[in-house]
N, C-alpha and C. Protein backbone atom coordinates (compact mmCIF):
# COMPACT_ATOMS: atom_id res chain seq x y z
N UNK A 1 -138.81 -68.08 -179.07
CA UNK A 1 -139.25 -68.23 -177.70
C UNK A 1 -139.59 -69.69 -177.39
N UNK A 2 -140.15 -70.25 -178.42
CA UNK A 2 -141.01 -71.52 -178.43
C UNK A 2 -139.42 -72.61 -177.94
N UNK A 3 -138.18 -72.42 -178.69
CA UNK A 3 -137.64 -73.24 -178.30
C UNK A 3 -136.33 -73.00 -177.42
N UNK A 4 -136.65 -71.50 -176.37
CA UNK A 4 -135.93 -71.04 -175.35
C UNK A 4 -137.14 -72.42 -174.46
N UNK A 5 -137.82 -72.11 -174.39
CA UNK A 5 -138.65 -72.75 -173.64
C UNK A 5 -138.17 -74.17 -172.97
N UNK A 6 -138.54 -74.89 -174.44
CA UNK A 6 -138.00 -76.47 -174.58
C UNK A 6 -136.66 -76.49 -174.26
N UNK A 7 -135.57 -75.85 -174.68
CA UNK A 7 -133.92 -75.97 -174.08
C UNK A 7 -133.94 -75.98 -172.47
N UNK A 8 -134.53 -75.00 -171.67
CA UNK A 8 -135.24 -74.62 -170.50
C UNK A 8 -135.55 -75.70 -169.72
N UNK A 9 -136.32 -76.60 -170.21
CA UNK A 9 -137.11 -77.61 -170.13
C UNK A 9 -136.07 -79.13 -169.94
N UNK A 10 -135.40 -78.87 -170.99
CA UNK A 10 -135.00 -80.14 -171.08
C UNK A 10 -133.26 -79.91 -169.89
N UNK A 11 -132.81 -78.91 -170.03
CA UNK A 11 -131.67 -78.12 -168.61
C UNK A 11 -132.24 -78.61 -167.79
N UNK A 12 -133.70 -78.30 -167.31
CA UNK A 12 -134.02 -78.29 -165.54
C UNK A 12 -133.99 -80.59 -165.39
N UNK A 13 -134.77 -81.08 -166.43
CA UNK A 13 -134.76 -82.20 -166.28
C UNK A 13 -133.21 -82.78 -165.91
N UNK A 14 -132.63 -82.52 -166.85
CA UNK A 14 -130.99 -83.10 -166.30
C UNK A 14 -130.27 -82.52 -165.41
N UNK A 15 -130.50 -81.32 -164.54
CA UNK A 15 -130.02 -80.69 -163.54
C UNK A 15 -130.59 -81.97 -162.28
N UNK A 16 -131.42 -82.35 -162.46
CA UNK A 16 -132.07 -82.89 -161.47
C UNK A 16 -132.16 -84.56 -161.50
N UNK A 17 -131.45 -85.01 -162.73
CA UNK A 17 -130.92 -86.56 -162.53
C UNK A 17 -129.50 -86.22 -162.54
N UNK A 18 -128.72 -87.30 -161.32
CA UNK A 18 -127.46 -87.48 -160.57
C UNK A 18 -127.02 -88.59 -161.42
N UNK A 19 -125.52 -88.53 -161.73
CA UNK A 19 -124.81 -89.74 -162.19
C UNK A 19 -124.83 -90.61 -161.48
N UNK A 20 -124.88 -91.59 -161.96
CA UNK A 20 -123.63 -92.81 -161.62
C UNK A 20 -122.07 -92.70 -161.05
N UNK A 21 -121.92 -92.28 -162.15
CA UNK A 21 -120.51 -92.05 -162.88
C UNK A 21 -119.64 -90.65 -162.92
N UNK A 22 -119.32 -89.58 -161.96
CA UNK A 22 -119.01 -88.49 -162.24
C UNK A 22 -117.50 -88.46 -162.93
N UNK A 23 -117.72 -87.06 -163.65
CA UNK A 23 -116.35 -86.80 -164.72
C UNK A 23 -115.02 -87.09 -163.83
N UNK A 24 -115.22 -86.92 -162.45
CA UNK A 24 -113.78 -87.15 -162.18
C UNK A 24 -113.11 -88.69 -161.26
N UNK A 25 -114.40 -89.66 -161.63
CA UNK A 25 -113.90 -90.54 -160.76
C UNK A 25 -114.09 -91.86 -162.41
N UNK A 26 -113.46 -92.97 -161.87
CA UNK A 26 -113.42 -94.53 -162.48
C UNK A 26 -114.24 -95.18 -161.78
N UNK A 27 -114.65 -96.14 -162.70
CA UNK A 27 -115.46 -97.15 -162.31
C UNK A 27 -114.74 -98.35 -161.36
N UNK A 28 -115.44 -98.97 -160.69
CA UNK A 28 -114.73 -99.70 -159.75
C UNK A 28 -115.63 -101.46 -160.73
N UNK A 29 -116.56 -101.14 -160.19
CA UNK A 29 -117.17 -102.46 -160.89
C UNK A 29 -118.99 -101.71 -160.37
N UNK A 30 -119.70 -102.25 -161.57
CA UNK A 30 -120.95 -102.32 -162.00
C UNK A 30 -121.97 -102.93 -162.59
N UNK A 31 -122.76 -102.94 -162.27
CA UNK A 31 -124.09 -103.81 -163.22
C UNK A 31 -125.72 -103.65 -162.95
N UNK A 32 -125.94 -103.49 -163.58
CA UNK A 32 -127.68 -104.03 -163.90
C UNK A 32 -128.34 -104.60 -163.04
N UNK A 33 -129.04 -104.36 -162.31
CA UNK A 33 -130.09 -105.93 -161.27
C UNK A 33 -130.92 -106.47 -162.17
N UNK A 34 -131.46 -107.37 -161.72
CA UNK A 34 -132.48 -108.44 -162.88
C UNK A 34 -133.99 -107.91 -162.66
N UNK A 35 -133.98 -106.63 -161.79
CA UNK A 35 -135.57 -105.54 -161.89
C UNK A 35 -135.12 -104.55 -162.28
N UNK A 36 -133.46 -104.20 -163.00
CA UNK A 36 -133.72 -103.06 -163.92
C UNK A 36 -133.04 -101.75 -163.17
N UNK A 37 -132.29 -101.78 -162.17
CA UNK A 37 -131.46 -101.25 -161.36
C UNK A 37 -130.13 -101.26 -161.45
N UNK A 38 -129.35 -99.95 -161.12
CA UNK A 38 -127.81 -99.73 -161.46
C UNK A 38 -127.34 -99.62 -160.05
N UNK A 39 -126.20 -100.72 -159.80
CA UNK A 39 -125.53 -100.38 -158.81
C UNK A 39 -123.59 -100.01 -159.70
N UNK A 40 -123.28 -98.91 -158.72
CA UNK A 40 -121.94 -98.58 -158.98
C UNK A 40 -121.31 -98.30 -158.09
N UNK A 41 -119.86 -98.95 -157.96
CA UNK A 41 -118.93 -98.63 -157.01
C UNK A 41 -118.10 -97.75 -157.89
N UNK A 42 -117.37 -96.44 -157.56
CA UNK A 42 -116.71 -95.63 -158.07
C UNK A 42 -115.90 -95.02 -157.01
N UNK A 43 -114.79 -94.37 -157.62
CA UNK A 43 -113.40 -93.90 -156.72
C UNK A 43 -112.93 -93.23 -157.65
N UNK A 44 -112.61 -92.00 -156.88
CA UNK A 44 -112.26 -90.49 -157.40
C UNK A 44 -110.69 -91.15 -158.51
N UNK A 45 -110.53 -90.65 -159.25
CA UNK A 45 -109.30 -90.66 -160.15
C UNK A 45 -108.17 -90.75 -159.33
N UNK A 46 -107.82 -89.87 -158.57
CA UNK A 46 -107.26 -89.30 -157.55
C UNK A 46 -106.74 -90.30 -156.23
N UNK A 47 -107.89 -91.54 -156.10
CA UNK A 47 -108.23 -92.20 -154.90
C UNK A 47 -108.56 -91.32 -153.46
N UNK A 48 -109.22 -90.56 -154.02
CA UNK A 48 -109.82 -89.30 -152.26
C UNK A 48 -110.26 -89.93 -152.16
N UNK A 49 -111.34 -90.56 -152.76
CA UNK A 49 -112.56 -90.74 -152.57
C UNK A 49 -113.42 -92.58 -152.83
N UNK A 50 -113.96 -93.54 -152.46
CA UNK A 50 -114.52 -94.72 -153.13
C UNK A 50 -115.86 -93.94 -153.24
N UNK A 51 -117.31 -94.25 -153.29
CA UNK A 51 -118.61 -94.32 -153.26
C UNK A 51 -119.40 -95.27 -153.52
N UNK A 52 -120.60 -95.80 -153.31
CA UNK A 52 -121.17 -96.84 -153.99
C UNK A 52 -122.62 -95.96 -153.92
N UNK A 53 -122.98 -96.57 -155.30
CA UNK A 53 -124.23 -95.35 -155.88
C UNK A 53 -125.43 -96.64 -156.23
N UNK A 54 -126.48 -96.72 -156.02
CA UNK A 54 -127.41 -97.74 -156.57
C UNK A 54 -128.61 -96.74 -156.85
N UNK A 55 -129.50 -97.31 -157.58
CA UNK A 55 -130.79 -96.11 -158.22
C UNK A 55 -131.24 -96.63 -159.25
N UNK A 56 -131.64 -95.63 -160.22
CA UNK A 56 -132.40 -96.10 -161.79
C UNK A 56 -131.60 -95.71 -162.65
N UNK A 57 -131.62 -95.86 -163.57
CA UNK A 57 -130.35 -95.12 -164.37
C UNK A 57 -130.29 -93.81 -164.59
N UNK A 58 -131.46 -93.27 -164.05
CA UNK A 58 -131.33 -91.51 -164.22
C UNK A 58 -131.21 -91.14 -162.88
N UNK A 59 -131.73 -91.91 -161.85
CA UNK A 59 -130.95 -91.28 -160.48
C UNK A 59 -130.82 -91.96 -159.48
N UNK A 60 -129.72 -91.40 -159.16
CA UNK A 60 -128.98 -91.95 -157.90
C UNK A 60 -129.92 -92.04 -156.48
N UNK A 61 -130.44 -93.47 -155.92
CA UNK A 61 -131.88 -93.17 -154.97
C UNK A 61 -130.92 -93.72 -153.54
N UNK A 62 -129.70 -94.32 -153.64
CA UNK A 62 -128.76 -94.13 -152.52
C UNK A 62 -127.38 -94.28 -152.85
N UNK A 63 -126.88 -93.12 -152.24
CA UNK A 63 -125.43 -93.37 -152.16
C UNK A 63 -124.46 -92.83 -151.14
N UNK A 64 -123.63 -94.00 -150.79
CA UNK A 64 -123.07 -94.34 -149.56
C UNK A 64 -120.88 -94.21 -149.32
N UNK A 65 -120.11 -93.46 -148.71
CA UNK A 65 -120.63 -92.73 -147.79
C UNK A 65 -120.38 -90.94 -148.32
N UNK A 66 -120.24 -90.45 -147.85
CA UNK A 66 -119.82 -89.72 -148.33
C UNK A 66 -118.48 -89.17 -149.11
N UNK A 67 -118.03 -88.32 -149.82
CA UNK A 67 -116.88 -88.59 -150.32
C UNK A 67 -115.82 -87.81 -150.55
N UNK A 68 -115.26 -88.22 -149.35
CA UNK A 68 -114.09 -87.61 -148.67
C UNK A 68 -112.69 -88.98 -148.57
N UNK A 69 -112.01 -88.56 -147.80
CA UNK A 69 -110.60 -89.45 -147.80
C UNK A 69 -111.13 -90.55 -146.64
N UNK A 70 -111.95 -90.21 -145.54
CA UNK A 70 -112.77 -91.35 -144.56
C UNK A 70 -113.41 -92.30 -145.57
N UNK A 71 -113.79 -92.24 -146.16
CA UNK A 71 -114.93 -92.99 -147.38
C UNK A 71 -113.78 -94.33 -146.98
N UNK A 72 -112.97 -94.65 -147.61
CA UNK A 72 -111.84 -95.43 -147.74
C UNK A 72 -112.20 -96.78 -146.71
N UNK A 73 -112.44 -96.04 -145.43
CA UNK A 73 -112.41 -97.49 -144.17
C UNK A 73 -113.75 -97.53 -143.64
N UNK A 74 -114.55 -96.96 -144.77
CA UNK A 74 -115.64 -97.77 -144.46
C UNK A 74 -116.44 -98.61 -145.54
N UNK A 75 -115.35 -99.39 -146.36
CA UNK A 75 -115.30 -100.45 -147.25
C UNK A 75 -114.58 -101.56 -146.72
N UNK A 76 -115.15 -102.83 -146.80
CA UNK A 76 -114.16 -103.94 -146.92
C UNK A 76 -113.95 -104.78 -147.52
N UNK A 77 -112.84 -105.44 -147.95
CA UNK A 77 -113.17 -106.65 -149.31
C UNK A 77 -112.26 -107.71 -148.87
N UNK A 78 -113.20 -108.75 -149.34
CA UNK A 78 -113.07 -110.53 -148.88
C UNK A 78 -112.96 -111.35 -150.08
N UNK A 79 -112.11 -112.09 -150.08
CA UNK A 79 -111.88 -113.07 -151.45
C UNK A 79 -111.48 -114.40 -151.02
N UNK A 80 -112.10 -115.53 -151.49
CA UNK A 80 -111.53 -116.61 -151.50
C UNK A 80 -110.92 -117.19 -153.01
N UNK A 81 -110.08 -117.86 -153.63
CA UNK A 81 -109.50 -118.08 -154.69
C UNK A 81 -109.05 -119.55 -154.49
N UNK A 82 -109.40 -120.33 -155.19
CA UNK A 82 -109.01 -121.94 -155.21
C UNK A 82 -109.33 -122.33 -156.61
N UNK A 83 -107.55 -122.39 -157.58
CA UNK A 83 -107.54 -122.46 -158.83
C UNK A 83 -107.54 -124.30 -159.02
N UNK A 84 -107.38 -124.50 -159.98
CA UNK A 84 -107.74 -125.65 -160.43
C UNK A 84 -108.58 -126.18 -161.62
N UNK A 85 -109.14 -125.47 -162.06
CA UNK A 85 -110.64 -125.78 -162.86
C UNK A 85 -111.64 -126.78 -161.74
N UNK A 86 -112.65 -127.56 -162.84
CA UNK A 86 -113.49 -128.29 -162.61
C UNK A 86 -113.22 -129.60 -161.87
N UNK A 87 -111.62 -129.69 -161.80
CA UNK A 87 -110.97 -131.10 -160.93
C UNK A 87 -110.68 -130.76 -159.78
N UNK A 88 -110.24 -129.39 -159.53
CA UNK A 88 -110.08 -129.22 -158.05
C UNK A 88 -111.55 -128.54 -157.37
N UNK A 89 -112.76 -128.33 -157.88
CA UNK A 89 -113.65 -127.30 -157.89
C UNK A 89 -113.46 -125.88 -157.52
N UNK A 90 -112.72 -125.38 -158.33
CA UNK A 90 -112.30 -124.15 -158.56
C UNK A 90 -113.27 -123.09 -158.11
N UNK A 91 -112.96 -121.94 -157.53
CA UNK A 91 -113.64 -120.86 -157.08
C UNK A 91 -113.00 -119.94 -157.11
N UNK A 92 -113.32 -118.37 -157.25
CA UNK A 92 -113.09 -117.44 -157.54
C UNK A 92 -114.17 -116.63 -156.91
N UNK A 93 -114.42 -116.06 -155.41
CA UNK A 93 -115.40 -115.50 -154.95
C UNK A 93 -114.54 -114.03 -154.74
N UNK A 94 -115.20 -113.04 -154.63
CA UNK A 94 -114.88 -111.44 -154.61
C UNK A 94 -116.17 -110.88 -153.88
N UNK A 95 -116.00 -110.13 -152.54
CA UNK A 95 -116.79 -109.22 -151.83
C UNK A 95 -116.44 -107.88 -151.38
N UNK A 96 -117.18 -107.16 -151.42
CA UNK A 96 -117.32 -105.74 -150.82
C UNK A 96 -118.34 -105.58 -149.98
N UNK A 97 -117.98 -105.11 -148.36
CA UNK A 97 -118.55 -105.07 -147.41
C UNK A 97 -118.61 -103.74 -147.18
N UNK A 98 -119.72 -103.41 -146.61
CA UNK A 98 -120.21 -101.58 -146.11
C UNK A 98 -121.24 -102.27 -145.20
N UNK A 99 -121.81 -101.35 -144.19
CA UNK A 99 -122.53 -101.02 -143.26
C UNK A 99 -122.97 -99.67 -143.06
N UNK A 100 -124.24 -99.55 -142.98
CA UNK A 100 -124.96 -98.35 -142.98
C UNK A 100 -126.40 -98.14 -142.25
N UNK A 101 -126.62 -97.12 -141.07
CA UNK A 101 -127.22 -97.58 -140.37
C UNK A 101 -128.00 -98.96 -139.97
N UNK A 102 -127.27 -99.63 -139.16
CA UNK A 102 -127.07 -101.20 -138.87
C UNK A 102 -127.53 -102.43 -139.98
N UNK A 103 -127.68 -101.61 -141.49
CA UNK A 103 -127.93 -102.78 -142.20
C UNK A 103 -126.39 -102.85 -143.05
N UNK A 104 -125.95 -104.45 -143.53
CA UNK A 104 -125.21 -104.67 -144.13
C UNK A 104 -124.95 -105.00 -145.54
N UNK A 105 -124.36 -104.32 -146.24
CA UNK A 105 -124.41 -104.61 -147.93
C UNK A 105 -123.31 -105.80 -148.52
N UNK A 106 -123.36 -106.63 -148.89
CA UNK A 106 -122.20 -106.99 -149.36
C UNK A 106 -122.53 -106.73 -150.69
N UNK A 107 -121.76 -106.62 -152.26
CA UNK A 107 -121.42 -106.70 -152.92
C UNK A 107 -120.90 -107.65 -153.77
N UNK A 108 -121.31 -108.47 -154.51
CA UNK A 108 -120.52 -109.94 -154.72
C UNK A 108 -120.27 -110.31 -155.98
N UNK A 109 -119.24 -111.03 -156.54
CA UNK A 109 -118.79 -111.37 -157.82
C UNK A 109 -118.10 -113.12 -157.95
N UNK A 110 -119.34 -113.77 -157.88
CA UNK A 110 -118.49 -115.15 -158.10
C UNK A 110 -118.38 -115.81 -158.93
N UNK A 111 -117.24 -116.87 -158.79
CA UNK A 111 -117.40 -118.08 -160.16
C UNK A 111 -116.98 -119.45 -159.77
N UNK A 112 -117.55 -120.03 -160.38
CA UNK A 112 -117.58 -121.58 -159.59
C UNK A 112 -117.11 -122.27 -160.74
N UNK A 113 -116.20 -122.48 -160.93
CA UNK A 113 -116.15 -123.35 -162.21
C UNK A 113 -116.83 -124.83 -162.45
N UNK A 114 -117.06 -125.19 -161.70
CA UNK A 114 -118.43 -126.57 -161.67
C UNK A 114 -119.43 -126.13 -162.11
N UNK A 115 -119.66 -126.30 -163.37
CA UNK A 115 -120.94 -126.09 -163.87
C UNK A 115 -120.52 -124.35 -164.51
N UNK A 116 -119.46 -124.20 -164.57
CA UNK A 116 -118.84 -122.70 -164.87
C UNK A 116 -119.69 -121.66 -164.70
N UNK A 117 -120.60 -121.26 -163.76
CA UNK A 117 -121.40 -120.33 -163.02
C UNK A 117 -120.60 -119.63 -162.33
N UNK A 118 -121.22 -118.33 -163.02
CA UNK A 118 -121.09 -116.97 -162.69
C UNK A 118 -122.28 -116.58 -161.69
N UNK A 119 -122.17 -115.59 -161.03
CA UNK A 119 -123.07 -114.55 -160.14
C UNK A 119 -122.68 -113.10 -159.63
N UNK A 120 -123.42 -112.02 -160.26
CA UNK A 120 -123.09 -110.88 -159.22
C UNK A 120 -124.51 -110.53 -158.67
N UNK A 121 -124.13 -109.72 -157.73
CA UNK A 121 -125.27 -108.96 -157.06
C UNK A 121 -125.00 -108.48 -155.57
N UNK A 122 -126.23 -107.67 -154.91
CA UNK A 122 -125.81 -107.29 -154.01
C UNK A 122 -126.58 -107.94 -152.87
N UNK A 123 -126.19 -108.23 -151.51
CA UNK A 123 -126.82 -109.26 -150.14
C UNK A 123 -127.25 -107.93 -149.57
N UNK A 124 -128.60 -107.56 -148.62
CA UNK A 124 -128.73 -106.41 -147.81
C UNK A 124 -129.17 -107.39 -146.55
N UNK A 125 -128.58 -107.39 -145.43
CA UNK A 125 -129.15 -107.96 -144.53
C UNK A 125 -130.17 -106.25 -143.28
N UNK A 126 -130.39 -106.88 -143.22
CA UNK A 126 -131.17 -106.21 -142.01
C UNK A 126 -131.30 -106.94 -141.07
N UNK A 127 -130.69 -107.16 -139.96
CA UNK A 127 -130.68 -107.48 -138.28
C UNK A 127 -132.06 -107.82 -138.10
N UNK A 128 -133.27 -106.43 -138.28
CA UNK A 128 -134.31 -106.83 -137.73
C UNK A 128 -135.26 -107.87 -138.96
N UNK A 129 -135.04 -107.80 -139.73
CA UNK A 129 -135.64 -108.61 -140.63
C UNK A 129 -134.96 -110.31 -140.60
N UNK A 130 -134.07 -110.33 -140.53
CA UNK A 130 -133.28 -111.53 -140.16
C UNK A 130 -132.71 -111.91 -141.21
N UNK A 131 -133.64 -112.20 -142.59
CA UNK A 131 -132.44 -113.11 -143.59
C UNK A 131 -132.58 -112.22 -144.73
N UNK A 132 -131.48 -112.28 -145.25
CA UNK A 132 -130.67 -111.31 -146.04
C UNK A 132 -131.82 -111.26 -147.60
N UNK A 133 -131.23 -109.76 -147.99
CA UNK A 133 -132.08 -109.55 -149.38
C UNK A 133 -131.41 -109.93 -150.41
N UNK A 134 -131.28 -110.91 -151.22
CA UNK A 134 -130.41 -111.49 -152.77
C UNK A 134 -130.96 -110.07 -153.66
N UNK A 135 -130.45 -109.12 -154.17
CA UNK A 135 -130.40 -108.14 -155.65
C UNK A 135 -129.45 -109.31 -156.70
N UNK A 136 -129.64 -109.61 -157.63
CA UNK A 136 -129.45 -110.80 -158.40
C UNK A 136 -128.75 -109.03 -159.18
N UNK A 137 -127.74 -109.43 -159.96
CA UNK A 137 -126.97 -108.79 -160.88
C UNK A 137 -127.71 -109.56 -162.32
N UNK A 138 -127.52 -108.98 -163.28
CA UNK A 138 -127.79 -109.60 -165.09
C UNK A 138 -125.98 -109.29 -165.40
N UNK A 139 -125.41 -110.86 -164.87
CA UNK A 139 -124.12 -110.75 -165.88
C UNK A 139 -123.36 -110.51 -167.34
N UNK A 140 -124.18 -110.13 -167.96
CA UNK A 140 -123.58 -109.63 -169.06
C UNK A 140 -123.68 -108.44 -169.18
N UNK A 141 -123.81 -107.56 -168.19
CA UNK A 141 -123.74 -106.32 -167.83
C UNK A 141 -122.91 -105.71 -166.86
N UNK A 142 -122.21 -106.70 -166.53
CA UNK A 142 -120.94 -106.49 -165.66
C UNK A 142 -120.14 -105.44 -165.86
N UNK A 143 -119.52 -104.46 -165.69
CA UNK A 143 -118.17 -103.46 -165.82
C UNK A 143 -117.16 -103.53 -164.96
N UNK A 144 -115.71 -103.81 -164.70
CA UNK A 144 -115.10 -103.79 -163.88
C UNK A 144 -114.64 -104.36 -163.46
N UNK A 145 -114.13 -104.57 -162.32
CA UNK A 145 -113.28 -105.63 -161.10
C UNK A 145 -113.11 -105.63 -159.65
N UNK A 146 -113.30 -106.23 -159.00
CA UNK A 146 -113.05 -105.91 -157.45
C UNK A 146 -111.80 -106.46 -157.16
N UNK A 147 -111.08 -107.72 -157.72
CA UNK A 147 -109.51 -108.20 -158.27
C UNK A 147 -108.72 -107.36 -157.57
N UNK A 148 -109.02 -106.16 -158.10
CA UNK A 148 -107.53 -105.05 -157.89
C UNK A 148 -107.60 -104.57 -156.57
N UNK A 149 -108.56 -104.91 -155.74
CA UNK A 149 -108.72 -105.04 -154.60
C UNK A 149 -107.38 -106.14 -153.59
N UNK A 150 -107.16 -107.16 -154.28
CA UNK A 150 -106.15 -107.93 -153.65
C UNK A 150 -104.74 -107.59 -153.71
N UNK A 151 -104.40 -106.59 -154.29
CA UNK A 151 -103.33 -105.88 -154.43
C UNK A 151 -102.45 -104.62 -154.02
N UNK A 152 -103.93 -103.75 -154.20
CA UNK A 152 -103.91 -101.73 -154.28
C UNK A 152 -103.72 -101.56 -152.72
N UNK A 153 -104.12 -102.48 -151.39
CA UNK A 153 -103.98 -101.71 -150.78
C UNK A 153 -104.94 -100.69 -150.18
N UNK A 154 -105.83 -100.41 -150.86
CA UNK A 154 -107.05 -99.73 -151.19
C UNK A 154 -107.97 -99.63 -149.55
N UNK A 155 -108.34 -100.95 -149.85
CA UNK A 155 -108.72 -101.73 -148.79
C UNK A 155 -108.50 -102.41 -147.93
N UNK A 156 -109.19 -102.39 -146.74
CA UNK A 156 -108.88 -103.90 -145.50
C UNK A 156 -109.33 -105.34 -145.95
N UNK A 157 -108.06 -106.19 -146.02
CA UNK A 157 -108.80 -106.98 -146.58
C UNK A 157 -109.00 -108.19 -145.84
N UNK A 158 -110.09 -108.37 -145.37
CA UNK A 158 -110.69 -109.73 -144.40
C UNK A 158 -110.56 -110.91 -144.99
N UNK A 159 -110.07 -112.05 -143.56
CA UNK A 159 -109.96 -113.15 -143.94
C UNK A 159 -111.23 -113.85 -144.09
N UNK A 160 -111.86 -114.01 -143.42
CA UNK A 160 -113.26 -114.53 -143.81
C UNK A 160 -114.04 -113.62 -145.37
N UNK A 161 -115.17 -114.59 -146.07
CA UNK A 161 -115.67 -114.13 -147.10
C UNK A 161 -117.25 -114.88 -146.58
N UNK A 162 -118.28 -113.86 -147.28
CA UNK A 162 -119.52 -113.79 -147.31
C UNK A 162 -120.20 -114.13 -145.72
């Protein structure tokens, strides 16, 4: 009985933390914030579906939009690319844009090769607050790519970035 109990116990706890990551979708790109937070962009196997999930690592505390075949156009992604290395000052910037009741998320993945700096994380602006929230990413916790974004189709992809 003693350890119907505890099995019991430990079922209801994981019934009630949400993935990240569900069995039927891929990772899009992910990481860590620098207070210890998981953000994930994910898209059904299939492509029904994108999502972007942010929370603790045991649960999902928002995720945006819902996930259906609409999900799709209400993502957008922005890239600027200027190869060269450190003589031409090389850049490599990557964004993902959403909007959700009137605040704006971007998503970001850059590299500057001057000084070869990296950055991810996520921008939240809020209109009424005025200047935007920096979520700082911990890059060596990176998963993924937004890259395949310039290709798939996937997405609308805007000429302007950040």
């Amino acid at each position: 009985m003693k350890y119907l109990l505890i099995f019991c116990l430990i079922i209801s706890v994981q019934s009630k933390a949400q993935k990240h990551l569900l069995s039927n979708e891929k990772r899009v790109f992910s990481f860590q914030t620098k207070k210890g937070k998981y953000m994930t962009l994910a898209k059904d196997s299939a492509n029904k579906y994108i999502v972007y999930r942010f929370g603790t690592k045991d649960t999902v505390e928002f995720e945006y939009p819902e996930k259906n075949r609409s999900s799709w156009s209400k993502f957008k992604y922005g890239f600027y690319l200027r190869g060269g290395g450190v003589q031409n000052e090389g850049e490599d910037r990557n964004y993902i844009y959403f909007s959700n009741k009137n605040i704006r998320y971007t998503i970001y993945d850059t590299y500057y090769a001057i000084g070869s700096k990296s950055f991810i994380g996520i921008k939240v602006l809020d209109p009424g607050v005025g200047k935007p929230i920096d979520i700082r990413g911990e890059y060596r916790t990176k998963q993924g790519t937004m890259i395949d974004f310039r290709d798939n189709k996937l997405l609308e992809i805007l000429e302007d970035t950040e």
